[in-house]
Protein backbone atom coordinates (compact mmCIF):
# COMPACT_ATOMS: atom_id res chain seq x y z
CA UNK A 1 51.73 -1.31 -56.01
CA UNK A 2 48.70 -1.50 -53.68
CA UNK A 3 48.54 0.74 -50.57
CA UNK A 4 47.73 -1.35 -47.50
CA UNK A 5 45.94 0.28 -46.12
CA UNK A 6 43.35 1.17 -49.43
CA UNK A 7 40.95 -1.11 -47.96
CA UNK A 8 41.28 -0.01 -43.92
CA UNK A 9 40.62 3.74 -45.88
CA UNK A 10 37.52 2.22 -48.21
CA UNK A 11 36.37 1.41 -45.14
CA UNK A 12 36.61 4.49 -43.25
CA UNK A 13 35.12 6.64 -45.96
CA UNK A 14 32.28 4.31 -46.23
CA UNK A 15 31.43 4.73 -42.58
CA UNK A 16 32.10 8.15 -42.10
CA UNK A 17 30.42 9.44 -45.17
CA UNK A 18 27.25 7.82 -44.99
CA UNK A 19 26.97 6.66 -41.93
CA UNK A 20 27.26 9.65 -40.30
CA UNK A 21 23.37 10.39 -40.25
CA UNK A 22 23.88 8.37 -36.77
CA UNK A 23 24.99 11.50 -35.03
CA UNK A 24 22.52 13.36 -36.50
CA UNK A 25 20.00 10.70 -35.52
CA UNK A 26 20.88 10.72 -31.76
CA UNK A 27 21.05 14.75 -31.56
CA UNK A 28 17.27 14.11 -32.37
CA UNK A 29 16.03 10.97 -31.42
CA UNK A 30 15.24 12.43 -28.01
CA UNK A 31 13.41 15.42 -28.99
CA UNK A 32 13.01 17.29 -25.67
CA UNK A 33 16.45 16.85 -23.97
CA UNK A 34 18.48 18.73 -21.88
CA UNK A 35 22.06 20.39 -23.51
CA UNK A 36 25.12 20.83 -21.40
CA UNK A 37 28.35 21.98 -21.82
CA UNK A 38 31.95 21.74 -20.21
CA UNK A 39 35.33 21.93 -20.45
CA UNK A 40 36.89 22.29 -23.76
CA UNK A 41 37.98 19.32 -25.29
CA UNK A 42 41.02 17.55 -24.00
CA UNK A 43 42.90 13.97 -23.83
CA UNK A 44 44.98 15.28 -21.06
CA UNK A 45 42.75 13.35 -18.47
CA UNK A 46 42.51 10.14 -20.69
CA UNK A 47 44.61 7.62 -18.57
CA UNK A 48 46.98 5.61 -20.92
CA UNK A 49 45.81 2.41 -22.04
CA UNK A 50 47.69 -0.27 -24.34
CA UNK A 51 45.55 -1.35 -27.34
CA UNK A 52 45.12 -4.93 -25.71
CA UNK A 53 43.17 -3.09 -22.71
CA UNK A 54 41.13 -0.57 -24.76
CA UNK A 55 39.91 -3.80 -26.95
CA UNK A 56 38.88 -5.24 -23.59
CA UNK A 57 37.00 -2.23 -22.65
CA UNK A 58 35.06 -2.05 -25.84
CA UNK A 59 31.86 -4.65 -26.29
CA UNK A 60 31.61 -7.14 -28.64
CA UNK A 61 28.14 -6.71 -29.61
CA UNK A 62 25.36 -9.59 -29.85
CA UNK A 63 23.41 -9.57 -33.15
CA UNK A 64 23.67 -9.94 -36.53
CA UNK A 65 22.95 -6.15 -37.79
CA UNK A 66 24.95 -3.96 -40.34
CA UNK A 67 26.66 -2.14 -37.92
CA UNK A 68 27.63 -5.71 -35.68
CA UNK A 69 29.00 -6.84 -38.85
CA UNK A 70 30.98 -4.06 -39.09
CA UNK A 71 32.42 -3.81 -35.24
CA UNK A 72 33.37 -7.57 -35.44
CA UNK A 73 35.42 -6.73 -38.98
CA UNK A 74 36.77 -3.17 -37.08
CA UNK A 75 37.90 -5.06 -34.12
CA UNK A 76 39.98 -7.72 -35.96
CA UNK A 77 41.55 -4.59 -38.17
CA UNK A 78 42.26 -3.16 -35.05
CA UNK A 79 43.78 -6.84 -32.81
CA UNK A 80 45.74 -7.42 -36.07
CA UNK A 81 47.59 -4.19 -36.70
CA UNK A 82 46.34 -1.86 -33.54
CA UNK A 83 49.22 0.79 -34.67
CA UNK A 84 46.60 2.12 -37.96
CA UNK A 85 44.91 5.37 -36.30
CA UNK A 86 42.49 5.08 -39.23
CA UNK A 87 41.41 1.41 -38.12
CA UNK A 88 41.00 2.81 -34.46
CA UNK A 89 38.44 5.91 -36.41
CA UNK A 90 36.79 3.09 -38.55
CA UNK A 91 35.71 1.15 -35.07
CA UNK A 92 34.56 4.14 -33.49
CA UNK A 93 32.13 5.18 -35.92
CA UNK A 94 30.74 1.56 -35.98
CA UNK A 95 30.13 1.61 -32.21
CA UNK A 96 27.95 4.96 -32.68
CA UNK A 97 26.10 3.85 -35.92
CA UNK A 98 25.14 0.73 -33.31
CA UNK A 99 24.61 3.43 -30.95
CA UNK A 100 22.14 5.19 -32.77
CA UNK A 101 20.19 2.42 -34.34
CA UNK A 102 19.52 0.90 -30.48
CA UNK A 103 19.62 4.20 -28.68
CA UNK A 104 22.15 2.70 -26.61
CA UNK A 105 24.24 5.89 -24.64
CA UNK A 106 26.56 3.19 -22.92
CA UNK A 107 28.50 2.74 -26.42
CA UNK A 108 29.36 6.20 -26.27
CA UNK A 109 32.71 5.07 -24.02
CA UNK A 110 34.03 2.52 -26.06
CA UNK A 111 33.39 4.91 -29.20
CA UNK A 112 34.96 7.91 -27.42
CA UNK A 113 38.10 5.45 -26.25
CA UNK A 114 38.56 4.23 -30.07
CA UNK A 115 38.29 7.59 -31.10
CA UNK A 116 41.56 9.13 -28.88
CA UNK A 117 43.48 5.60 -29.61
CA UNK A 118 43.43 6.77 -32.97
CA UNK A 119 44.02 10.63 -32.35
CA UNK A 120 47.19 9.25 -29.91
CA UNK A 121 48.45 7.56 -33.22
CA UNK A 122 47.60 10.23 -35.21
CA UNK A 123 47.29 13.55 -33.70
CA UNK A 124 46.34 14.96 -37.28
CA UNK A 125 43.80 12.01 -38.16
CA UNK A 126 40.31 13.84 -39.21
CA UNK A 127 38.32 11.04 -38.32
CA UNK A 128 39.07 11.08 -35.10
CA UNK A 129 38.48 14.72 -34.92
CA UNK A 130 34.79 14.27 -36.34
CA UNK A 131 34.30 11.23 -34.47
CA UNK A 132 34.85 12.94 -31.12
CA UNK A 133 33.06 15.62 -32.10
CA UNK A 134 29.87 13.39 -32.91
CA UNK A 135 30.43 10.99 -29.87
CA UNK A 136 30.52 14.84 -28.23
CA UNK A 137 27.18 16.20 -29.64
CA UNK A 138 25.93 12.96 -28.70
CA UNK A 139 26.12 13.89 -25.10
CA UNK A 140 25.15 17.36 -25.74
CA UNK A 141 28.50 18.50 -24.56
CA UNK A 142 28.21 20.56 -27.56
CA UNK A 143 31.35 23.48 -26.31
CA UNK A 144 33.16 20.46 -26.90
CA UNK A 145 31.49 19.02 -29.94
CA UNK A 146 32.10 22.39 -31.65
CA UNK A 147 35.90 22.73 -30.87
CA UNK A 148 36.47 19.56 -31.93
CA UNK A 149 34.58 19.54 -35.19
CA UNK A 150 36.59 23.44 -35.78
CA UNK A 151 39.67 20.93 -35.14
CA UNK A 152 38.80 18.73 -38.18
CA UNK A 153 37.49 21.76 -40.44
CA UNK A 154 41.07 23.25 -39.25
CA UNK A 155 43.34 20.53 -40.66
CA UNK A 156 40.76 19.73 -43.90
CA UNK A 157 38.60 22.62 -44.88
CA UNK A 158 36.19 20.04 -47.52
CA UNK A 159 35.58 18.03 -44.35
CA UNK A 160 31.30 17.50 -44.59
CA UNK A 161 30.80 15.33 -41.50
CA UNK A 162 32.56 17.93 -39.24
CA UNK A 163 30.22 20.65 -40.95
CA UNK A 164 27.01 18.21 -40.39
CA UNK A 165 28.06 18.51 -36.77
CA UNK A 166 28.47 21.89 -36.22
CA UNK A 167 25.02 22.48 -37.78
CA UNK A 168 23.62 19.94 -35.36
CA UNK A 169 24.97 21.90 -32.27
CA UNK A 170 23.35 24.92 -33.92
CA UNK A 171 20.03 22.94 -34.05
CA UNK A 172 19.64 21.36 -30.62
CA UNK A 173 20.99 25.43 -29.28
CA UNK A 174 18.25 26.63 -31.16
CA UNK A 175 20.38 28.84 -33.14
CA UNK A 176 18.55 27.78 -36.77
CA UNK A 177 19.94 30.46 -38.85
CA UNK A 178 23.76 28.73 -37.95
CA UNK A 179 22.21 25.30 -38.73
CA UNK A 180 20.74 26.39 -41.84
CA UNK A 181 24.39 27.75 -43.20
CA UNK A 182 25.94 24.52 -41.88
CA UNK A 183 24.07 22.27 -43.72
CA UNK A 184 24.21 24.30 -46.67
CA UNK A 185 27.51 23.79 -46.35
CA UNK A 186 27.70 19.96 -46.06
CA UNK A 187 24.94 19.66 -48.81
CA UNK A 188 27.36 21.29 -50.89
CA UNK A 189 30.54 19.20 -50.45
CA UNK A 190 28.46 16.06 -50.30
CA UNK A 191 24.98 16.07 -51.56
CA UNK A 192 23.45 12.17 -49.74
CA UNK A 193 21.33 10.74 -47.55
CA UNK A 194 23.11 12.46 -44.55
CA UNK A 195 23.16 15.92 -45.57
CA UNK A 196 19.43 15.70 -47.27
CA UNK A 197 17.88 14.54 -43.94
CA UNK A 198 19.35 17.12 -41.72
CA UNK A 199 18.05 19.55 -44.12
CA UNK A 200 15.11 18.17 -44.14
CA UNK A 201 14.55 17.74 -40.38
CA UNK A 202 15.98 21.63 -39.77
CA UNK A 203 13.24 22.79 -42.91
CA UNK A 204 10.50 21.38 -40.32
CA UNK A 205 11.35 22.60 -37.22
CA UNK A 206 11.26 26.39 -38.96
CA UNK A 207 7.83 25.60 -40.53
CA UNK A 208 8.52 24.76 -43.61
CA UNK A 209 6.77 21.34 -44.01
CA UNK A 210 6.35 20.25 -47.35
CA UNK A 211 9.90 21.61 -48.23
CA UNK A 212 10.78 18.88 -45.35
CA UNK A 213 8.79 16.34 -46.40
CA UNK A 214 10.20 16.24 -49.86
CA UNK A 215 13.91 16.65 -49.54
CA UNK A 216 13.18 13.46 -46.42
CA UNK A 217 11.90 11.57 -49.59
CA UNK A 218 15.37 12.50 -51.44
CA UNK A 219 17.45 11.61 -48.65
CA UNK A 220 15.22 7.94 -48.35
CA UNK A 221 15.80 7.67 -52.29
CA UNK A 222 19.31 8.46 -52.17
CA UNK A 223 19.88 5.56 -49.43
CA UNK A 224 23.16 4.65 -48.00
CA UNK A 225 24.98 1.12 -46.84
CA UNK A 226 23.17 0.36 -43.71
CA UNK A 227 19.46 -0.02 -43.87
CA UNK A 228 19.05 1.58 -40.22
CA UNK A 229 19.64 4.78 -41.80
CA UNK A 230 16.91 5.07 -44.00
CA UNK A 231 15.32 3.42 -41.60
CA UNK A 232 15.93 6.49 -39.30
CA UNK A 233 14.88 8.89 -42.65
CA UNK A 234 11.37 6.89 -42.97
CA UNK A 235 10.83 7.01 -38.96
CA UNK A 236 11.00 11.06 -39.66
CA UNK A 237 9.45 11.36 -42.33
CA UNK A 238 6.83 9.28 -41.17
CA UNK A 239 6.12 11.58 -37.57
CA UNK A 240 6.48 14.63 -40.33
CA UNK A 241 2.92 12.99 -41.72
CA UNK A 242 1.72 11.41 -38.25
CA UNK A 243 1.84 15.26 -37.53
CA UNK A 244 -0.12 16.28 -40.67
CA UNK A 245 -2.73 13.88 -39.81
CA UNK A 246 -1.97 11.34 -42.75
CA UNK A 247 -2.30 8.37 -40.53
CA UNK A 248 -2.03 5.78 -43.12
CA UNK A 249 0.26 7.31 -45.24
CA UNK A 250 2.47 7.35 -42.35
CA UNK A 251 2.60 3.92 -41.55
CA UNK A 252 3.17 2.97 -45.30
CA UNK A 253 6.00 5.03 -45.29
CA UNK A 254 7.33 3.03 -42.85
CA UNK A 255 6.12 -0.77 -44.27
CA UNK A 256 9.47 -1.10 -45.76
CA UNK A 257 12.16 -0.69 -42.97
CA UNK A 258 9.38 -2.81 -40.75
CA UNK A 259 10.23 -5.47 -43.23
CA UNK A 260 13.92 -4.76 -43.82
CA UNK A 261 15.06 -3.85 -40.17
CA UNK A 262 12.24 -5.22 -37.91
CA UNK A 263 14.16 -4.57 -34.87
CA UNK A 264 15.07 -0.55 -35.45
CA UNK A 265 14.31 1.56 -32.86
CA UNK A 266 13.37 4.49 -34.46
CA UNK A 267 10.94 2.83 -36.80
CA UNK A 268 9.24 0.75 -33.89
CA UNK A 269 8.67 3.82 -31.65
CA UNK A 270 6.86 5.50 -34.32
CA UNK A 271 4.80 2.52 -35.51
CA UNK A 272 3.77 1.89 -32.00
CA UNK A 273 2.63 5.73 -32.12
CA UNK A 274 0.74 6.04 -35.05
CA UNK A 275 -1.21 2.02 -34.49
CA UNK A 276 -2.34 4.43 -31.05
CA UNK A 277 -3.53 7.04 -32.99
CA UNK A 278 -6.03 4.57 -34.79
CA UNK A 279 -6.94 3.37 -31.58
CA UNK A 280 -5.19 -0.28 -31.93
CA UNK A 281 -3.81 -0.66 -28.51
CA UNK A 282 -2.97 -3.87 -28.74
CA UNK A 283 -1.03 -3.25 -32.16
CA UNK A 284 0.88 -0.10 -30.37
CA UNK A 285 1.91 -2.68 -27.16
CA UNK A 286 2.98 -4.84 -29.70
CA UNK A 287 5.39 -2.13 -31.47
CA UNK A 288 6.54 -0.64 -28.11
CA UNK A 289 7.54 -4.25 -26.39
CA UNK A 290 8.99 -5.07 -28.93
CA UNK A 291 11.43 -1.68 -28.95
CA UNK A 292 11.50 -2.31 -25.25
CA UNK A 293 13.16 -5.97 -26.44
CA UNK A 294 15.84 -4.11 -28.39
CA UNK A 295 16.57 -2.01 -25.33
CA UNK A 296 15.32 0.08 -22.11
CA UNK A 297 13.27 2.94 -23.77
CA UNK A 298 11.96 6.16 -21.98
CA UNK A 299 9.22 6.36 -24.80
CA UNK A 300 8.07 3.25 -25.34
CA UNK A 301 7.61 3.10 -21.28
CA UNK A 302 5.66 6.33 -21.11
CA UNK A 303 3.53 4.93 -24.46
CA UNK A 304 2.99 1.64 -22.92
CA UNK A 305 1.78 3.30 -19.60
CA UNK A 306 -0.51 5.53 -20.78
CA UNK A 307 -2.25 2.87 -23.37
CA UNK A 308 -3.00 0.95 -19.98
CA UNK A 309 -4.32 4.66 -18.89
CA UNK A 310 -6.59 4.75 -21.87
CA UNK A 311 -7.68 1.19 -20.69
CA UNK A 312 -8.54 2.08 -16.85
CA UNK A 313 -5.79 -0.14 -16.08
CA UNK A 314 -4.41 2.23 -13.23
CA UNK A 315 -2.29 0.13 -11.91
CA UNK A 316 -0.42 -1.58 -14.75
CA UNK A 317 0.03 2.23 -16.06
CA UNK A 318 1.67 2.96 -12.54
CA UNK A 319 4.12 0.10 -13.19
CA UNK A 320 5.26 1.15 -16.58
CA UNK A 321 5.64 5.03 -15.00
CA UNK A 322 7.69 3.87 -12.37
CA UNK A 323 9.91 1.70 -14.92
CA UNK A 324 10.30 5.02 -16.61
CA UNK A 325 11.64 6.69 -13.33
CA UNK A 326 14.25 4.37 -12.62
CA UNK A 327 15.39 4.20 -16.03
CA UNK A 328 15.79 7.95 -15.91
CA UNK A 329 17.91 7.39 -12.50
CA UNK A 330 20.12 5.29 -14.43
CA UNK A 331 20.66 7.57 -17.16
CA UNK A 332 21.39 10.31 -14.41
CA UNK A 333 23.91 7.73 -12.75
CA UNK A 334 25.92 8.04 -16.36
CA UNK A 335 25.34 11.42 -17.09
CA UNK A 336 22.66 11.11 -19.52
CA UNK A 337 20.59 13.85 -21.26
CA UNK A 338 16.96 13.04 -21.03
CA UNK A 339 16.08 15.30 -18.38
CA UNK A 340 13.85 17.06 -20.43
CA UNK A 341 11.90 14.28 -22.09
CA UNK A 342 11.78 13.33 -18.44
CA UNK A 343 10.14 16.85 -17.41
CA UNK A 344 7.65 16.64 -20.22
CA UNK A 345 7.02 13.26 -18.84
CA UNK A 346 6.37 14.73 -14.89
CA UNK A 347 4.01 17.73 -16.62
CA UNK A 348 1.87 15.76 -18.91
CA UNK A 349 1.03 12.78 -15.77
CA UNK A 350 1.30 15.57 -12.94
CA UNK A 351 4.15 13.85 -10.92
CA UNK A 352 7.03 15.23 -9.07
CA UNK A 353 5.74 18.66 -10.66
CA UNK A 354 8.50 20.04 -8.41
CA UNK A 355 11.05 17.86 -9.80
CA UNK A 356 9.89 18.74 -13.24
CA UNK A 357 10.38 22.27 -12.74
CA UNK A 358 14.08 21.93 -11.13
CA UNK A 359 14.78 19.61 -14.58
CA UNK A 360 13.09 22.41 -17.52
CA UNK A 361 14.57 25.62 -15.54
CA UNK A 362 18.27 24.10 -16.53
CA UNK A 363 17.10 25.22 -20.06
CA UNK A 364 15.15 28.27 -19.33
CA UNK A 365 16.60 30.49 -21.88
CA UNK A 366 16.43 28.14 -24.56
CA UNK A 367 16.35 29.05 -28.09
CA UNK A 368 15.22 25.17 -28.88
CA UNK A 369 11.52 25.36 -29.75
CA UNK A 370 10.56 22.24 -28.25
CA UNK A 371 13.13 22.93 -25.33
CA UNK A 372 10.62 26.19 -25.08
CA UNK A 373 7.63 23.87 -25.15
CA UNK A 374 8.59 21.72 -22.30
CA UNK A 375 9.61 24.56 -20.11
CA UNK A 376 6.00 26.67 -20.86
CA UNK A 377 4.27 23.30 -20.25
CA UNK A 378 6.01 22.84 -16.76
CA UNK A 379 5.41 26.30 -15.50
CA UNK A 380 1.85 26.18 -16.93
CA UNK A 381 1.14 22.87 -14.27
CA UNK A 382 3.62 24.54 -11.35
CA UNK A 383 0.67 27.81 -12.01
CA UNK A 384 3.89 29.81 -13.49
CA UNK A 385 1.38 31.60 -15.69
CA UNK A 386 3.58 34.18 -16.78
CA UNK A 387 6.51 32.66 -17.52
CA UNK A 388 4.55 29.91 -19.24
CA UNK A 389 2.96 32.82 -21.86
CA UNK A 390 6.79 33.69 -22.28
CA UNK A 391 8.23 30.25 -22.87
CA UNK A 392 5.37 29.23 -25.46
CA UNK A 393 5.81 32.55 -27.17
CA UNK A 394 9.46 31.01 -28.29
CA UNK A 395 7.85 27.30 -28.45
CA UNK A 396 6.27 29.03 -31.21
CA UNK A 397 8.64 31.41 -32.94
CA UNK A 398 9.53 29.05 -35.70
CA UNK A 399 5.81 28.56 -36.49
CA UNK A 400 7.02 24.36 -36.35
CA UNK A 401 3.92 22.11 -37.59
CA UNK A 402 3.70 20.18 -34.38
CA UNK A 403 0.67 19.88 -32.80
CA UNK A 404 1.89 19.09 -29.17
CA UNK A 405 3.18 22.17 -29.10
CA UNK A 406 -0.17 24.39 -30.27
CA UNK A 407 -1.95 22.29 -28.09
CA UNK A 408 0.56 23.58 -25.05
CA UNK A 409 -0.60 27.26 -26.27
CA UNK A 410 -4.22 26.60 -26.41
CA UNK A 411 -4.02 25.27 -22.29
CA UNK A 412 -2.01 27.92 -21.16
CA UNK A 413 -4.21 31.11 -23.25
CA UNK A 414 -7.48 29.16 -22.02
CA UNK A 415 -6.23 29.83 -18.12
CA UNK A 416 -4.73 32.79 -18.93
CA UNK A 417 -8.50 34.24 -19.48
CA UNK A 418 -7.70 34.45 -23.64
CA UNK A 419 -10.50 32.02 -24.74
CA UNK A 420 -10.47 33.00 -28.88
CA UNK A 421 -6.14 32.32 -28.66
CA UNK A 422 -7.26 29.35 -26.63
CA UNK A 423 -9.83 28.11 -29.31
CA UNK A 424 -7.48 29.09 -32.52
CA UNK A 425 -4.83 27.09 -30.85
CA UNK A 426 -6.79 24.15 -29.87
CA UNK A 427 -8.40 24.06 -33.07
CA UNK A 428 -5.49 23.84 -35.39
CA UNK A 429 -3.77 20.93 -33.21
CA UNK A 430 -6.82 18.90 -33.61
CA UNK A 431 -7.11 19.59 -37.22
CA UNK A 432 -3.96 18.83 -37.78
CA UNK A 433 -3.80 16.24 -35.95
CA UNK A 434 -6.89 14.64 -34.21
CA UNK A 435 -4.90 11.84 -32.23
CA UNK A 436 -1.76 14.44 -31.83
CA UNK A 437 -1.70 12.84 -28.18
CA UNK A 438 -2.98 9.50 -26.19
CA UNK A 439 -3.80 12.20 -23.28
CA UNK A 440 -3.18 15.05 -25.05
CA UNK A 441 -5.79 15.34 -27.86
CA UNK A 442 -8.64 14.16 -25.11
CA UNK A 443 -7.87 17.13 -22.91
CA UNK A 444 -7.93 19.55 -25.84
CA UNK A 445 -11.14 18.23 -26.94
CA UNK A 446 -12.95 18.87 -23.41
CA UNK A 447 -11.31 22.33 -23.18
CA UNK A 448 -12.92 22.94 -26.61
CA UNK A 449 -15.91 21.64 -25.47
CA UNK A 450 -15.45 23.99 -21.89
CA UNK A 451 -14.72 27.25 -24.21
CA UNK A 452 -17.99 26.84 -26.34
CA UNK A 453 -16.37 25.88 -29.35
CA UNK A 454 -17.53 21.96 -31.02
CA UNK A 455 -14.84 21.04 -33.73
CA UNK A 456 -16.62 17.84 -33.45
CA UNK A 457 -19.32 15.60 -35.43
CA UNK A 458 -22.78 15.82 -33.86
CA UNK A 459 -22.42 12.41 -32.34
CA UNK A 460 -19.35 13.07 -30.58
CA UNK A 461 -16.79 11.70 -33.02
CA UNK A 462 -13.34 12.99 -32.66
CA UNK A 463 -12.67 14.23 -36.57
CA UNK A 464 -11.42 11.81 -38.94
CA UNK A 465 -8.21 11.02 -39.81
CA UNK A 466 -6.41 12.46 -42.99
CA UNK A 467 -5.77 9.47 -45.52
């Protein structure tokens, strides 16, 4: 006799284990964020709803994507039979897969309210569990992220999503060693595209590059149901080789989800960086409006203003600066977490330094390498010399092949009087990178230049681009 449910549960497992890379996704997508924490986790203060009013509450999004497809097919599961906690799980973890593939933070609600409809029906339901936990780490309340994933782990022990999220607290904490065991962990229930890419990711923030970049090509081989998530795999990968210097080999790693998913976040962002790098401005505006057309981006802002810096177009730059600002403000109005992206943003344009420094001290004993970076590189332009030289000396503890962040060192030994540090630094972020940064790699050249040391052709030429 068939179970009625079989296909509700198909469903579930389909989502959960595979699409799961989404919380992984948004733990990272912002690279330099701030973490908070709170009160453990709870439904005491949820006010009761009836499944008729939580419906209401939760969008019906526009589009034709994967992920809309599968909101529109969990919301009639749901107004047909709203009593099946795993229905309620199944339409959670759609909202956040649309979630991650749009950055979009205001899902995070509806997912959280689908999430406890189905835990209310089913205090014992895992999903829920996991998908709390991930809506959780999504807002970098990760005290509660943890206690809730522990919850799942607690009533199934072979759970791999609730381990995935545990080792992506441990990650964005800075506690690698945790992460590492984690994802070991996962990787060993459930060997796929979610597990491989954390992996991978976690293998090149502690240095270990090409270890990264091929278990990223594993996790893009081993694919999953919704194109946005290798999608998200070939964005990473992709900044792994935009890193290295492999320009072109970057954006061919990308040429396919362009094609299959032209209006992923993730993939546009990084396009728009690397067509930069080559010096195609009007290419990069191209990428970055268009991600800008998907939804309100902090990055593609930022990008888009300092193009029109490159371009002496002062005022036009301005514009797209302030957009940033009061896009910030209303992630601050909803409790966002981009406060540090947002204090990178102050230090690199030297605006609202103060501001900048209130934002990165939140996080001043961070273990989170580029958490480290952005707090050095805010007391290096507030003349915090000292703490600066302490901040980039964990910045660089993991020895992670980012150039941003050796190009942070070389500035702060160069005014801290250290000028062969200052040259070693500056050196290997050009080499690695030559275009690391629109306003970046042009200051490190004329510090080089300063310090006595030419990594440069005879006529000038910034050094060419791996291929």
């Amino acid at each position: 006799m068939n179970n009625p449910n079989s296909g509700s549960k198909r469903l579930r497992l389909f989502v959960v284990g595979l699409c799961l890379l989404a919380a992984f996704a948004a733990a990272l997508f912002v690279r330099r964020s701030e973490h908070r924490t709170s009160t453990p986790a709870t439904t005491a203060t949820q006010p009761a709803k009836s499944p008729e009013e939580i419906l209401a509450l939760i969008p019906k999004t526009p589009g034709d994507s994967a992920a809309d497809q599968a909101i529109a097919k969990a919301r009639a599961r749901v107004a047909a039979k709203p009593t099946v906690a795993l229905d309620w799980a199944t339409l959670g973890d759609c909202l956040m897969q649309k979630a991650r593939d749009i950055t979009d933070e205001t899902l995070y609600d509806p997912a959280e309210l689908a999430y406890l409809e189905a835990f209310r029906i089913d205090p014992r339901n895992v999903g829920a569990m996991a998908g709390m936990a991930w809506v959780k780490g999504d807002r970098h309340l990760f005290d509660e992220s943890i206690e809730w994933a522990n919850k799942a782990i607690g009533v199934d022990p072979g759970n791999a999503a609730a381990y995935g999220i545990l080792g992506d607290a441990a990650l964005q904490l800075g506690d690698y060693d945790q992460a590492f065991a984690h994802y070991q962990k996962m990787m060993d229930l459930r060997p796929d595209i979610s597990s491989y890419s954390r992996g991978a990711y976690l293998l090149w923030v502690t240095g270990k590059k090409q270890n990264a970049i091929n278990l990223m090509g594993k996790a893009i081989r081993a694919g999953g149901p919704y194109a946005e998530n290798t999608a998200w795999c070939r964005s990473r990968l992709a900044l792994m080789l935009f890193n290295d210097g492999a320009y072109l080999p970057a954006e061919q790693t990308l040429a396919p989800s362009l094609e299959a998913v032209p209006r992923n976040m993730h993939v546009l962002l990084v396009a728009g960086k690397i067509r930069a790098a080559l010096q195609d401005y009007a290419g990069a505006k191209e990428f970055y409006q268009r991600a800008q057309d998907v939804a309100p981006n902090l990055e593609a802002l930022i990008a888009l203003g300092d193009i029109a810096t490159m371009q002496g177009a002062k005022s036009e730059a301005d514009a797209y600066y302030q957009k940033a600002e009061e896009l910030h403000a209303a992630h601050v109005a909803r409790q966002g977490h981009d406060h540090m992206q947002m204090a990178l943003f102050y230090a690199d344009h030297d605006r609202n330094l103060v501001e900048a420094l209130r934002m990165a001290e939140q996080r001043k004993l961070t273990r989170n390498v580029f958490e480290a970076d952005t707090l050095a590189w805010v007391y290096f332009k507030n003349g915090q010399l000292e703490k600066a030289q302490e901040a980039i000396g964990r910045a660089l503890s993991q020895k992670t092949p980012d150039p941003s962040i050796q190009y942070h060192a070389g500035m702060i030994a160069a005014k801290a009087g250290n000028r062969p540090v200052a040259q070693k630094y500056l050196e290997t972020a050009l080499s690695w990178s030559p275009s690391f940064s629109l306003l970046g790699a042009p200051r490190a050249l004329e510090t080089m230049r300063d310090l006595g040391n030419h990594p440069v052709a005879a006529n000038g030429a910034t050094p060419a681009a791996k291929e």
